[in-house]
Protein backbone atom coordinates (compact mmCIF):
# COMPACT_ATOMS: atom_id res chain seq x y z
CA UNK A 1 -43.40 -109.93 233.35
CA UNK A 2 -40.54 -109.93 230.50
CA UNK A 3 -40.51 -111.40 227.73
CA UNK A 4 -37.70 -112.59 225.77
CA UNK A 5 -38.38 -109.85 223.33
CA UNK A 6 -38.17 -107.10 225.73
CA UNK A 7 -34.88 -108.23 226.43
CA UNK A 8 -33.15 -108.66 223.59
CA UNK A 9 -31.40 -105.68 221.75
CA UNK A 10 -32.21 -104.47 218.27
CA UNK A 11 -29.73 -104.59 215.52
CA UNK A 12 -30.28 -101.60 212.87
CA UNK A 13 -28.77 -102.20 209.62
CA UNK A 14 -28.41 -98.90 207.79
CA UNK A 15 -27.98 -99.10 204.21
CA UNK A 16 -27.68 -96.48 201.18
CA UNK A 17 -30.20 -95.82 198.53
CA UNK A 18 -27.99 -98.05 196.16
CA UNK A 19 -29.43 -101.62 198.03
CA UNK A 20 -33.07 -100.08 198.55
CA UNK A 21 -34.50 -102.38 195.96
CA UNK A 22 -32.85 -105.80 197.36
CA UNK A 23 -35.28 -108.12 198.46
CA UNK A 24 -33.51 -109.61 200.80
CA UNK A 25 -34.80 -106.70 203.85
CA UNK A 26 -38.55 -107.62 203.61
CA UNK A 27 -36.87 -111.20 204.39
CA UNK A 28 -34.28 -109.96 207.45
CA UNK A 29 -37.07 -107.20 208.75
CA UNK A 30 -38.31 -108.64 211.93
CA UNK A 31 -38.98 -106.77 216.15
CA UNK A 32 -35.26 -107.33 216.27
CA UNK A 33 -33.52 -106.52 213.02
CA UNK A 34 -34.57 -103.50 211.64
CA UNK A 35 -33.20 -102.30 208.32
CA UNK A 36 -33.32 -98.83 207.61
CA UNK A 37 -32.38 -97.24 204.52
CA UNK A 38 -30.14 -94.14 204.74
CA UNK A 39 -29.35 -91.08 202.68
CA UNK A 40 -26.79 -89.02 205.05
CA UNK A 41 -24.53 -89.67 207.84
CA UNK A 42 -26.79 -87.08 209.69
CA UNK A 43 -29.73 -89.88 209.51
CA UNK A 44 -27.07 -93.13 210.29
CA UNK A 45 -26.61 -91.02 213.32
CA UNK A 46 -30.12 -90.71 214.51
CA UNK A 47 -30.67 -94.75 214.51
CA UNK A 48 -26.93 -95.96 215.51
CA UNK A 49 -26.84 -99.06 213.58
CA UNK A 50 -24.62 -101.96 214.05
CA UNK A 51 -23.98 -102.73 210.66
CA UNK A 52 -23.86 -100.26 207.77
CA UNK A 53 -23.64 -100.71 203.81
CA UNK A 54 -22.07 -98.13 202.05
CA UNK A 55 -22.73 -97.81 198.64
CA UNK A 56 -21.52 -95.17 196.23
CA UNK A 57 -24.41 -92.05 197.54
CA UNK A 58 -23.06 -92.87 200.93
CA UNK A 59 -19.53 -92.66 199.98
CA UNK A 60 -19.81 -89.55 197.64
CA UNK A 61 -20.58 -87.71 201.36
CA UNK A 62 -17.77 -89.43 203.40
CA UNK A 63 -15.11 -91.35 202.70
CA UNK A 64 -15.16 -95.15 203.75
CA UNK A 65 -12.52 -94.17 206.91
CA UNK A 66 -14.31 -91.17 207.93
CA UNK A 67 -17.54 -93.53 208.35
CA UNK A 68 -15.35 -95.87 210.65
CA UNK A 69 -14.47 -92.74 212.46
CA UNK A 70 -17.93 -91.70 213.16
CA UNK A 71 -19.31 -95.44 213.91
CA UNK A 72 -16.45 -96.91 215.55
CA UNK A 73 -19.01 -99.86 216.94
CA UNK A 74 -20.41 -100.92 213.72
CA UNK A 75 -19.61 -103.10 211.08
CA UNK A 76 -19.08 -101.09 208.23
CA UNK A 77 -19.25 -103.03 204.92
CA UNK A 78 -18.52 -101.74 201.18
CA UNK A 79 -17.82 -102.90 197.98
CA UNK A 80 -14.27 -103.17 197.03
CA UNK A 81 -14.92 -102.18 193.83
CA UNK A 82 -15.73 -98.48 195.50
């Protein structure tokens, strides 16, 4: 028997220590959205998210084209600002 779950891919969105505190992940956290808070491209690589935030931790350790590089399926969002 499957489900509809069991079907359905998860979506990871990895996110630096910079957005930890935004509500707004108890809201998206759900069996197929998972946010996951990272501190190192070593641990985005262990989870392969589809989307990644980088704030200013993550970009002190790689720059915002060397992320790209390493994640060329994800969405890759950061401030412009950074």
């Amino acid at each position: 028997m499957n489900s509809f779950a069991n079907n359905q891919r998860t979506i990871t969105i990895a996110y630096g220590p910079g957005y930890a505190n935004a509500a707004v992940w108890n809201d998206l956290q759900s069996k197929l959205v998972i946010p996951t808070e990272i501190l190192s491209i070593t641990a985005a690589q262990r989870y392969n998210p589809a989307l990644i935030l980088l704030d200013h931790h993550l970009l002190r350790e790689m720059d915002h084209k060397q992320w790209v590089e390493q994640f060329p399926d994800a969405i890759i969002l950061a401030a412009e600002s950074m």
